[in-house]
N, C-alpha and C. Protein backbone atom coordinates (compact mmCIF):
# COMPACT_ATOMS: atom_id res chain seq x y z
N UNK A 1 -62.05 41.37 26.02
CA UNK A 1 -62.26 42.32 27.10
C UNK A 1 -61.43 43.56 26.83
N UNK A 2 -62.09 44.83 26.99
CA UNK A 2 -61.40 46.00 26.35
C UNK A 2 -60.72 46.52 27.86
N UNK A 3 -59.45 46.60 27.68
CA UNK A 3 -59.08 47.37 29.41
C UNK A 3 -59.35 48.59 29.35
N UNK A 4 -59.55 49.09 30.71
CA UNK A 4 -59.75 50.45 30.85
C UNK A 4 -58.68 51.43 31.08
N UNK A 5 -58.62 52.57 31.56
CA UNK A 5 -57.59 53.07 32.11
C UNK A 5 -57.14 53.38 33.56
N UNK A 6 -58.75 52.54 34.22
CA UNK A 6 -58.79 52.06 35.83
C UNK A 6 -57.46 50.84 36.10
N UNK A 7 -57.32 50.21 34.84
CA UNK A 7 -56.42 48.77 35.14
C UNK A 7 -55.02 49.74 35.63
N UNK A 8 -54.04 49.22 36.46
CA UNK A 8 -52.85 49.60 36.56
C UNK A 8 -52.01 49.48 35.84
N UNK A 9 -52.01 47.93 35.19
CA UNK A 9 -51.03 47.56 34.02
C UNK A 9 -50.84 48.96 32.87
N UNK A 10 -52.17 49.29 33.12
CA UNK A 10 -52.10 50.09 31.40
C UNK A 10 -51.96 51.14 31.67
N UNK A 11 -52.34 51.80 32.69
CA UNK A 11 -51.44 53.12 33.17
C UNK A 11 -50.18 53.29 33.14
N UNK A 12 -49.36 52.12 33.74
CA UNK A 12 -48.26 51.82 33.98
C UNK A 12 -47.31 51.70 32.30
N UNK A 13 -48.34 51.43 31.66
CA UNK A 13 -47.86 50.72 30.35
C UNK A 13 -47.84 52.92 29.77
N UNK A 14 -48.99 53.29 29.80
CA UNK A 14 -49.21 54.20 28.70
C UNK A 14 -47.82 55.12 29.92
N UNK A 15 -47.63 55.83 31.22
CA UNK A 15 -46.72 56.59 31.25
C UNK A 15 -45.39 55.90 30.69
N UNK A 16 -45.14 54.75 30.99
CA UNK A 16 -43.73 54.61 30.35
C UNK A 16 -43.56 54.96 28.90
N UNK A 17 -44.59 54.57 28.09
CA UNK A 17 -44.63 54.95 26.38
C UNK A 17 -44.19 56.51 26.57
N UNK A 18 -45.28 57.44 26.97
CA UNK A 18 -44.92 58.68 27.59
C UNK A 18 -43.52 58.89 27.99
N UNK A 19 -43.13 58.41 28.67
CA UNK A 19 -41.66 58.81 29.25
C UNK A 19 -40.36 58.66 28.22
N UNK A 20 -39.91 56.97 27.22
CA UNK A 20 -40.01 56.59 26.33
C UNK A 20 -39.88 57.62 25.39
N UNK A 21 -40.81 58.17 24.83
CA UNK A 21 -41.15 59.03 24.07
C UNK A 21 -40.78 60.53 24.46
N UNK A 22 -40.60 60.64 25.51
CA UNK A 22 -40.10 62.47 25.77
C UNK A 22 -38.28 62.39 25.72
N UNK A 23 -38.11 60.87 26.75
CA UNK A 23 -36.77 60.81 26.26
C UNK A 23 -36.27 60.26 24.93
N UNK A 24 -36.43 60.02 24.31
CA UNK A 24 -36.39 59.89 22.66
C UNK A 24 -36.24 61.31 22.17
N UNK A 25 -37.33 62.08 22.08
CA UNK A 25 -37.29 63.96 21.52
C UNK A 25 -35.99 64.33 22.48
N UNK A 26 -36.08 63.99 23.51
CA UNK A 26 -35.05 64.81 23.94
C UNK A 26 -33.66 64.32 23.17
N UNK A 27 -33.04 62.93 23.28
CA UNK A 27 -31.85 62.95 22.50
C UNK A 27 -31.93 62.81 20.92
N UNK A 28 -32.87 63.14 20.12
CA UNK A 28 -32.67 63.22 19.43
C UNK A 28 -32.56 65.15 19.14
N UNK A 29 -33.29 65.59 19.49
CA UNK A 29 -32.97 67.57 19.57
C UNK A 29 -31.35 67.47 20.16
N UNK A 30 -30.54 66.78 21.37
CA UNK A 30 -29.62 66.84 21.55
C UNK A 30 -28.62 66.42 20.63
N UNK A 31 -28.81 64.92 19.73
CA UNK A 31 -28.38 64.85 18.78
C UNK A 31 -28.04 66.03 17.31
N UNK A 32 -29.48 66.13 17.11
CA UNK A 32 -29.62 67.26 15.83
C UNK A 32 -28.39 68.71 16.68
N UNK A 33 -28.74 69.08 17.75
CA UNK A 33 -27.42 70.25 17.84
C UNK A 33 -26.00 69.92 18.12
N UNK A 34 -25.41 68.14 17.97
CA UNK A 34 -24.61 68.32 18.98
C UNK A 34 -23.68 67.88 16.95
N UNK A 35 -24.02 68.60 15.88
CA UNK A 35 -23.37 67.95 14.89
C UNK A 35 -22.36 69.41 14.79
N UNK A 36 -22.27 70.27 15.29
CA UNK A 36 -21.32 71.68 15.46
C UNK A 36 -19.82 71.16 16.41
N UNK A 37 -18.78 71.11 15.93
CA UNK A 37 -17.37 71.04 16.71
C UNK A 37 -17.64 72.29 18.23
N UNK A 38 -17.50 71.34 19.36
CA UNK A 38 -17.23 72.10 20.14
C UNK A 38 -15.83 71.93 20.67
N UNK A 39 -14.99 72.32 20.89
CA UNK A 39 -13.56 72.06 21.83
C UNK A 39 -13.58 71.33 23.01
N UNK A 40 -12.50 70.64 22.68
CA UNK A 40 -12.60 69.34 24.07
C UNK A 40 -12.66 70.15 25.53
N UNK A 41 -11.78 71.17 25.25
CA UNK A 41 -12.03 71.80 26.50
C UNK A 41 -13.36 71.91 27.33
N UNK A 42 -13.50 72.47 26.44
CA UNK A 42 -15.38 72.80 26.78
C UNK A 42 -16.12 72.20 27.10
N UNK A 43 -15.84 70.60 26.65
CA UNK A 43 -16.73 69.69 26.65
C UNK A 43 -16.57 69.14 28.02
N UNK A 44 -14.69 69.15 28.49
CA UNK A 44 -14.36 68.52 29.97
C UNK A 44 -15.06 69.51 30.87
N UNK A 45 -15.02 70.97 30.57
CA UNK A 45 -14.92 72.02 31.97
C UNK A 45 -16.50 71.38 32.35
N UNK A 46 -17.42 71.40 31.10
CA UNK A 46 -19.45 70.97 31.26
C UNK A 46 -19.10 69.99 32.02
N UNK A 47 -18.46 69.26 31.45
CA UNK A 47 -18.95 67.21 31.68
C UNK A 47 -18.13 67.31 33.43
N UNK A 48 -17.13 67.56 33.75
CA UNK A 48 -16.60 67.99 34.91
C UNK A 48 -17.56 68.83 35.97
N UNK A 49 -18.57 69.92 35.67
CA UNK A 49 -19.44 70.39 36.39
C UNK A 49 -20.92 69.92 36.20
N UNK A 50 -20.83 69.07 36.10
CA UNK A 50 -22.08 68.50 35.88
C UNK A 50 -22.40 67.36 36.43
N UNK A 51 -20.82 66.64 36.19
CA UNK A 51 -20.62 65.28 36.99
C UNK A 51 -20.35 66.06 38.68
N UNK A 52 -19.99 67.22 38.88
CA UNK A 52 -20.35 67.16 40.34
C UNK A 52 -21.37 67.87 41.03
N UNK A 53 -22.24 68.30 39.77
CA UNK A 53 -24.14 68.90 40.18
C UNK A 53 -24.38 67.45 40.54
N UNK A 54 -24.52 66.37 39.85
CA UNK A 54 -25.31 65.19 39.65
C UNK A 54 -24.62 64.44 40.97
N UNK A 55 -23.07 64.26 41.33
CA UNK A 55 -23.01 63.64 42.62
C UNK A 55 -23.64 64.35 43.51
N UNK A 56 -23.60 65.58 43.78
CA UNK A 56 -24.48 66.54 44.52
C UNK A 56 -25.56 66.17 44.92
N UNK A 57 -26.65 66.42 43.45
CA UNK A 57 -27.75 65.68 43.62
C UNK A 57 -28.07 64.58 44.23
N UNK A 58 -28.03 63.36 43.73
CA UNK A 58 -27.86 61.70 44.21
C UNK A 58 -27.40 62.41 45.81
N UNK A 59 -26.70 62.41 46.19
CA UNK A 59 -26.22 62.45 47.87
C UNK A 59 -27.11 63.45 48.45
N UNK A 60 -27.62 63.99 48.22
CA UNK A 60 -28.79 64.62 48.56
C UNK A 60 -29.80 64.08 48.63
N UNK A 61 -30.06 63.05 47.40
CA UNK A 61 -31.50 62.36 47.40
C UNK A 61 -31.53 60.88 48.47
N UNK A 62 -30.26 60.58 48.55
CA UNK A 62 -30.35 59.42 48.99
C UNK A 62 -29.93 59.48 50.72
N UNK A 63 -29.05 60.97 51.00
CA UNK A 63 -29.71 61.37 52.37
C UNK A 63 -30.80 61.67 52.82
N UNK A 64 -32.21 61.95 51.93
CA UNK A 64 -32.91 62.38 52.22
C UNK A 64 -34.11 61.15 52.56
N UNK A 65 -33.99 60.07 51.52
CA UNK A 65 -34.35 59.03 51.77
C UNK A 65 -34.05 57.83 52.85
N UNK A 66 -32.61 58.05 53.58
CA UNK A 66 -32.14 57.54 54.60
C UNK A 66 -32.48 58.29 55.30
N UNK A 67 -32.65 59.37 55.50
CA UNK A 67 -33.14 59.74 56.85
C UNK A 67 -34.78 59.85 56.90
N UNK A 68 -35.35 59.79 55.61
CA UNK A 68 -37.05 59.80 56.13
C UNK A 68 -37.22 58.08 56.50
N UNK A 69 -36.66 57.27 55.44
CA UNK A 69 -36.98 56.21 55.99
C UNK A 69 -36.24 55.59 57.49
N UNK A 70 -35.71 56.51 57.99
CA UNK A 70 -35.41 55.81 59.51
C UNK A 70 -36.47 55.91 60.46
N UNK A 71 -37.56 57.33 60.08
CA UNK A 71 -38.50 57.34 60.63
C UNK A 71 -39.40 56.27 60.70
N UNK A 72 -39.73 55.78 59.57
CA UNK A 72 -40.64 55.04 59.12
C UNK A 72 -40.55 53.49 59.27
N UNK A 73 -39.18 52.79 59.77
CA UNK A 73 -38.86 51.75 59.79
C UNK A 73 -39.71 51.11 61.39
N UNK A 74 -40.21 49.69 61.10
CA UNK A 74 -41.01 49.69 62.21
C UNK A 74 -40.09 48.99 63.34
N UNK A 75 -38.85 50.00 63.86
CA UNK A 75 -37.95 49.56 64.72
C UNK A 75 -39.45 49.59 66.19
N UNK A 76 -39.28 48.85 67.74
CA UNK A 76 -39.69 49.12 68.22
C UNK A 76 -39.64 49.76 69.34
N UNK A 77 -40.26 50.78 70.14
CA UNK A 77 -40.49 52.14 70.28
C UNK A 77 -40.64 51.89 71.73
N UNK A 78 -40.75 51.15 72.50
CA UNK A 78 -41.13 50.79 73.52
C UNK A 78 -39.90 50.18 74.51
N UNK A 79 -39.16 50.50 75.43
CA UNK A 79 -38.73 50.15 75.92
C UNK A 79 -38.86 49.27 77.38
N UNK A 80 -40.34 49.56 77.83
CA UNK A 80 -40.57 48.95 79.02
C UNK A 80 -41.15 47.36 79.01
N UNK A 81 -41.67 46.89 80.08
CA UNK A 81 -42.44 45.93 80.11
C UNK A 81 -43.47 44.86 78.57
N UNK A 82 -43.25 43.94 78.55
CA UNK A 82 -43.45 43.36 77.47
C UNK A 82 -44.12 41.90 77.74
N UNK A 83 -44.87 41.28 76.86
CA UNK A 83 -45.26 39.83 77.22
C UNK A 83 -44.67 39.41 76.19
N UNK A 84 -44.17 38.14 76.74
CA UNK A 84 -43.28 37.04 76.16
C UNK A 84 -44.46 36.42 75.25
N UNK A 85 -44.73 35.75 73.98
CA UNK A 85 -45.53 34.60 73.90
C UNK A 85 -43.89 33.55 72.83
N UNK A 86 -44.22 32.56 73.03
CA UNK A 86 -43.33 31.35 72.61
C UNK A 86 -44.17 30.68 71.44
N UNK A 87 -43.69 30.71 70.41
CA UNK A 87 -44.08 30.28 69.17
C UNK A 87 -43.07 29.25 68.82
N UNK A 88 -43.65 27.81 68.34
CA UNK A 88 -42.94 26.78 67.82
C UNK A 88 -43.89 26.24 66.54
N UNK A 89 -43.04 26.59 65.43
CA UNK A 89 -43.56 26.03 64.15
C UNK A 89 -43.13 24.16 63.83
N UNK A 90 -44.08 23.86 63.38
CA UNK A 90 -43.59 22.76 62.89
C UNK A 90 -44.31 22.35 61.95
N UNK A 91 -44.07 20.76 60.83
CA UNK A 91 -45.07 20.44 60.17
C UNK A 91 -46.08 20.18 60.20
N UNK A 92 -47.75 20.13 60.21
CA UNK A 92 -47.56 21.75 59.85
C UNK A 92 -48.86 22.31 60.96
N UNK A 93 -48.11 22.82 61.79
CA UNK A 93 -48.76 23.51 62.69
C UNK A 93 -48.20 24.96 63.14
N UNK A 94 -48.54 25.74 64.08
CA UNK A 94 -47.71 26.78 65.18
C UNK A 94 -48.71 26.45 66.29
N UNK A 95 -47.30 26.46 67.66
CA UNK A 95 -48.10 26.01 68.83
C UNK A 95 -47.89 27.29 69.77
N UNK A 96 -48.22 28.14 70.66
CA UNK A 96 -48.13 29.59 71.02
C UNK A 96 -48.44 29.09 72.54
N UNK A 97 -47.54 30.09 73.77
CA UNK A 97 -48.43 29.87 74.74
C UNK A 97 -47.55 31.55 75.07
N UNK A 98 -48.50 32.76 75.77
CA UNK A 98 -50.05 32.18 75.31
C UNK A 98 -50.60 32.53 74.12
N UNK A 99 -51.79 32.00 74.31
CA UNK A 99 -52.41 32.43 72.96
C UNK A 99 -53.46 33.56 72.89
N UNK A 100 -53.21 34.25 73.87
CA UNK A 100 -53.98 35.66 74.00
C UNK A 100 -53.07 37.17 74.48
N UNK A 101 -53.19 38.23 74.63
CA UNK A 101 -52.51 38.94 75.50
C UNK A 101 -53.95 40.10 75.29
N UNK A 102 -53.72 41.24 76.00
CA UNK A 102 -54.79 42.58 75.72
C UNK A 102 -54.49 43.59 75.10
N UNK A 103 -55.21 43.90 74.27
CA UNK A 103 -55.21 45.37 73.39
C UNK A 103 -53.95 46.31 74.13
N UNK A 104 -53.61 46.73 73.05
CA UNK A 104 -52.53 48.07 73.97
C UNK A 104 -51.14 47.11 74.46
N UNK A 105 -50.70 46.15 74.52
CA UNK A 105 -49.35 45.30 74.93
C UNK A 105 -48.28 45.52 73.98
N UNK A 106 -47.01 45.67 74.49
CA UNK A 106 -46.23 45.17 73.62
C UNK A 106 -45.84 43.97 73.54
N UNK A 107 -45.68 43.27 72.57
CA UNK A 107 -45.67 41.50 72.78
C UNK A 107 -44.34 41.21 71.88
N UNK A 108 -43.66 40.65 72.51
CA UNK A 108 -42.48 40.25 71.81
C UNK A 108 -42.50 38.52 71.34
N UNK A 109 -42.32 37.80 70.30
CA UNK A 109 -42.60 36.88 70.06
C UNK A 109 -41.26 35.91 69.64
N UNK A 110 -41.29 34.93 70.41
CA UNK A 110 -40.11 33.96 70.55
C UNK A 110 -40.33 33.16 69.75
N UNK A 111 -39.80 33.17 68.66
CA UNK A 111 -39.95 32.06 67.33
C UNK A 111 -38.72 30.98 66.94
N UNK A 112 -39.47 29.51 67.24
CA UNK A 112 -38.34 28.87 66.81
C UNK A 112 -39.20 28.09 65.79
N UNK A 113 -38.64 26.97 65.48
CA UNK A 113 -39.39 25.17 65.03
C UNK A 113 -38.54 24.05 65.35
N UNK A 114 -39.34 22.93 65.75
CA UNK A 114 -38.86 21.84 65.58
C UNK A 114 -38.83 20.94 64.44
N UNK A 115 -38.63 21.30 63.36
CA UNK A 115 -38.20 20.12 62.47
C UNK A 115 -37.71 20.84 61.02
N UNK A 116 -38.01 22.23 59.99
CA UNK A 116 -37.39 22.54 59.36
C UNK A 116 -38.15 23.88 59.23
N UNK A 117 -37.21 25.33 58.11
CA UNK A 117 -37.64 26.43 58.32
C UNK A 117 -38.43 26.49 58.00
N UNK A 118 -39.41 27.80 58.59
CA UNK A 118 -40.80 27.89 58.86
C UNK A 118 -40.61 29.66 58.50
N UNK A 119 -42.16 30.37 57.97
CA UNK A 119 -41.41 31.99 57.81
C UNK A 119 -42.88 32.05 58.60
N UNK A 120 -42.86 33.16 60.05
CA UNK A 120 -43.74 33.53 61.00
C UNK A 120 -44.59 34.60 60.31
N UNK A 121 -45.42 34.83 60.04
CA UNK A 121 -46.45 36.01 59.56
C UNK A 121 -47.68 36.32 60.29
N UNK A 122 -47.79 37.82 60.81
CA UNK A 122 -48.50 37.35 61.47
C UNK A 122 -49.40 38.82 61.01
N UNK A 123 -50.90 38.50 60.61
CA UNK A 123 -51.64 39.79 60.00
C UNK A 123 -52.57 40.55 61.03
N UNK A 124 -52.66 41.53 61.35
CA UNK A 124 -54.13 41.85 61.64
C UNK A 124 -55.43 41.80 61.39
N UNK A 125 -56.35 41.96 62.01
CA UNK A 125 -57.84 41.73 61.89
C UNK A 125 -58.44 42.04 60.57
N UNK A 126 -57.69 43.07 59.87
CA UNK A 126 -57.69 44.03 58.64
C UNK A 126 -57.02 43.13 57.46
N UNK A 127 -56.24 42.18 57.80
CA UNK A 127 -55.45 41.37 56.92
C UNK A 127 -54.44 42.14 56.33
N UNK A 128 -54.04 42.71 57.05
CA UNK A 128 -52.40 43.94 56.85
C UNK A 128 -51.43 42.65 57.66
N UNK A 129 -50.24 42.29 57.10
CA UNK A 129 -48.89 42.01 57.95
C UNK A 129 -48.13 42.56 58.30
N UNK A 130 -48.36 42.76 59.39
CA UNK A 130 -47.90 43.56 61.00
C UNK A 130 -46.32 43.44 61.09
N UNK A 131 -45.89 41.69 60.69
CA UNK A 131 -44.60 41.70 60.65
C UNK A 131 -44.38 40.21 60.56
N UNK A 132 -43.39 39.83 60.15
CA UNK A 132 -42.72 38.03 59.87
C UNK A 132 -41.40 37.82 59.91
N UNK A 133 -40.83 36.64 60.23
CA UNK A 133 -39.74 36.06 61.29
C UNK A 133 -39.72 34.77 60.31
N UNK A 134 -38.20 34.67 60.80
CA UNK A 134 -37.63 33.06 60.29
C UNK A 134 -37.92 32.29 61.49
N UNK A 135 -38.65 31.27 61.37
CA UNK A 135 -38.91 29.92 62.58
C UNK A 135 -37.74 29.13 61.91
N UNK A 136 -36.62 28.69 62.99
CA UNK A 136 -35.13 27.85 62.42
C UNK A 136 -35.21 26.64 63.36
N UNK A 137 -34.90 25.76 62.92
CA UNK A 137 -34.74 24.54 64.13
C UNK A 137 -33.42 24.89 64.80
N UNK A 138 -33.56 25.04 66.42
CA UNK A 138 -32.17 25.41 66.99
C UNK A 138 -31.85 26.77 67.23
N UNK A 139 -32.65 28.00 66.55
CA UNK A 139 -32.36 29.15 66.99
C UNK A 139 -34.02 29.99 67.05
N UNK A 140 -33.51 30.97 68.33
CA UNK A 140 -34.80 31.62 68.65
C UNK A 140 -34.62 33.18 67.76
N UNK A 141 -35.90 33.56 66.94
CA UNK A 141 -35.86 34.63 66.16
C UNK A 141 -37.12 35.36 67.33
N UNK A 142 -36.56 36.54 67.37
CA UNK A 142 -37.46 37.35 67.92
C UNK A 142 -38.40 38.64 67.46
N UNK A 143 -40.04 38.82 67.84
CA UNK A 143 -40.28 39.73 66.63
C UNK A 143 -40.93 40.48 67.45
N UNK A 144 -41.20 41.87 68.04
CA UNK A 144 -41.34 43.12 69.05
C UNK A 144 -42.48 43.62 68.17
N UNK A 145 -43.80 43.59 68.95
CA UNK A 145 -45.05 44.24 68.33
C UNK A 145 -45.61 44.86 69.21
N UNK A 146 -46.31 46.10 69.26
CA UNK A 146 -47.49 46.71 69.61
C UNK A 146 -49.01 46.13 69.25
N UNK A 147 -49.86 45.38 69.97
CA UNK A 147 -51.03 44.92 69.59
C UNK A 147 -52.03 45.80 69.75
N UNK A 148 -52.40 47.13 69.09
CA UNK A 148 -53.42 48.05 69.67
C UNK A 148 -54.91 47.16 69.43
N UNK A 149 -54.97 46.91 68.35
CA UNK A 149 -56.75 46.52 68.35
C UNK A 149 -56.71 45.18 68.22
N UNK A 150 -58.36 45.00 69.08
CA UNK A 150 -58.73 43.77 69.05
C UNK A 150 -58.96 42.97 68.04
N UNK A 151 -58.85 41.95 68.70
CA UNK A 151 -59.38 41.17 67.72
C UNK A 151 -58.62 39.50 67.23
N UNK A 152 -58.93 38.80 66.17
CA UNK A 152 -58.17 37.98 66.24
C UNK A 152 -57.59 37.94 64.75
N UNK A 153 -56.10 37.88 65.80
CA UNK A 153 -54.86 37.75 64.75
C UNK A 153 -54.06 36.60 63.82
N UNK A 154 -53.88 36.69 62.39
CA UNK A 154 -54.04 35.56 61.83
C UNK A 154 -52.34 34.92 62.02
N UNK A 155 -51.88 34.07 61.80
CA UNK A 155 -50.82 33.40 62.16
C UNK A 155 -50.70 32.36 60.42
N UNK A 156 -49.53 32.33 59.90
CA UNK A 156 -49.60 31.78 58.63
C UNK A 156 -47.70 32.07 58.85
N UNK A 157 -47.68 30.21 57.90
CA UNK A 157 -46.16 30.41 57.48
C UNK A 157 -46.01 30.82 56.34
N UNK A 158 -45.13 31.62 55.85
CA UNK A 158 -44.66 32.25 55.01
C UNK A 158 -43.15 31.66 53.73
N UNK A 159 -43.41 30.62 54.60
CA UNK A 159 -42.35 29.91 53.33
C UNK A 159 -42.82 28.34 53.54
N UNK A 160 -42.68 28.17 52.00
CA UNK A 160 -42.60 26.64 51.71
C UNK A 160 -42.09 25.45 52.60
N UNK A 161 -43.13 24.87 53.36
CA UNK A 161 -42.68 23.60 53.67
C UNK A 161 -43.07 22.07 53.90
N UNK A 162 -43.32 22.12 52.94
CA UNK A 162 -43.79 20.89 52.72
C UNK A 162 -45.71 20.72 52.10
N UNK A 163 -46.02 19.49 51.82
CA UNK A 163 -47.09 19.21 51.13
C UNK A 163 -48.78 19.96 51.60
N UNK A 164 -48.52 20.04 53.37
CA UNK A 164 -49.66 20.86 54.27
C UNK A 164 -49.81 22.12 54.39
N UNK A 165 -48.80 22.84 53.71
CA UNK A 165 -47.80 23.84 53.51
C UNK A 165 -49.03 25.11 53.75
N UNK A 166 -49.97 25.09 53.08
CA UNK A 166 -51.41 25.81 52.83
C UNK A 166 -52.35 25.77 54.41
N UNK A 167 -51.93 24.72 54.72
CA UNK A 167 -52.91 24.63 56.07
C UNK A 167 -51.97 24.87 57.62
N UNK A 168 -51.02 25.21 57.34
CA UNK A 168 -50.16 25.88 58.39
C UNK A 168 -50.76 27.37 58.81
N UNK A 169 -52.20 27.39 59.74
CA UNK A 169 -51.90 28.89 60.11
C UNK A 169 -52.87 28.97 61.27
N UNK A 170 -53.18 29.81 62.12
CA UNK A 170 -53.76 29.73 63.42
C UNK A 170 -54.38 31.53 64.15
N UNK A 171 -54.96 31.36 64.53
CA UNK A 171 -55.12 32.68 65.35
C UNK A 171 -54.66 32.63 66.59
N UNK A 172 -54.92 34.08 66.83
CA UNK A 172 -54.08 34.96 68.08
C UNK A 172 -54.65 35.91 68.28
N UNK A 173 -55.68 35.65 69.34
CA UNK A 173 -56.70 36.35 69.98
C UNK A 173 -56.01 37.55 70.83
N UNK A 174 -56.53 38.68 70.84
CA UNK A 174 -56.11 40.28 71.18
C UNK A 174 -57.28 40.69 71.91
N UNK A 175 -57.10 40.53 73.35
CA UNK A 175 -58.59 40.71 74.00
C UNK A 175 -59.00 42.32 74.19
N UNK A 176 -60.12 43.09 74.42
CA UNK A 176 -59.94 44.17 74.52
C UNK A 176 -59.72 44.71 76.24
């Protein structure tokens, strides 16, 4: 089978060769000029202003990335009124009450298990995961959602437990 250049792998494969390869020319042209004596001096005052362009940089990039991603984090946004539903994982089931709420709710979800850990996942109609929780025997994990569209929502554990492990998952009907 001949890959194309639709596959990702090989995109992925040919820019790194690309990249690879530009940084290669580059230290080697840096090499070929750097065979001339320059004075240590010279070399500290560069390497000294350069090392504080480059902290510069970096703290720049990585404020910039802490603060876009605070936007983006799916903290939740809602402070008022909320429906409770109670989720208990176990081998191998999840038992919910209730098991419906309506389009537009914020639903906060009370996750425990009775017998060992369980990981809560829970997708939309679209098969996107909305969001997932540790189910612990003995402690309640809590997980704060907006349910805008209908429909029914898939329910699946997310970590290994045991032999049924595959058939652990349920819906969660979103009425309109």
């Amino acid at each position: 089978m001949t890959p194309t250049y639709a596959d990702p792998q090989t995109a992925i494969l040919i820019i790194f060769i690309a990249v690879a390869l530009t940084l290669a020319g580059v230290f080697t042209a840096i090499a070929l000029r750097a065979r001339r004596e320059v004075p240590f001096e010279r070399v500290r005052d560069v390497g000294y202003r350069l090392r504080k362009l480059w902290l510069g940089l970096l703290t720049l990039a990585l404020a910039a990335l802490v603060g876009t991603s605070l936007f983006l984090l799916p903290y939740p946004s809602e402070a008022g009124p909320r429906a409770s539903v109670a989720v208990s994982g176990g081998q191998f089931f999840w038992s919910m009450s209730p098991g419906a709420v309506s389009a537009g709710t914020a639903v906060r979800f009370e996750v425990t298990s009775v017998d060992v850990n369980h990981g809560f996942g829970i997708y939309d109609p679209d098969g996107h995961l909305l969001g997932s929780v540790q189910a612990m025997p003995g402690f309640t994990n809590e997980l704060d959602l907006k349910l805008d569209k209908p429909g029914s929502y898939f329910i699946s554990c997310l970590e290994f437990c045991g032999v049924d492990h595959h058939l652990m998952s349920r819906e969660f009907e979103v009425t309109p």
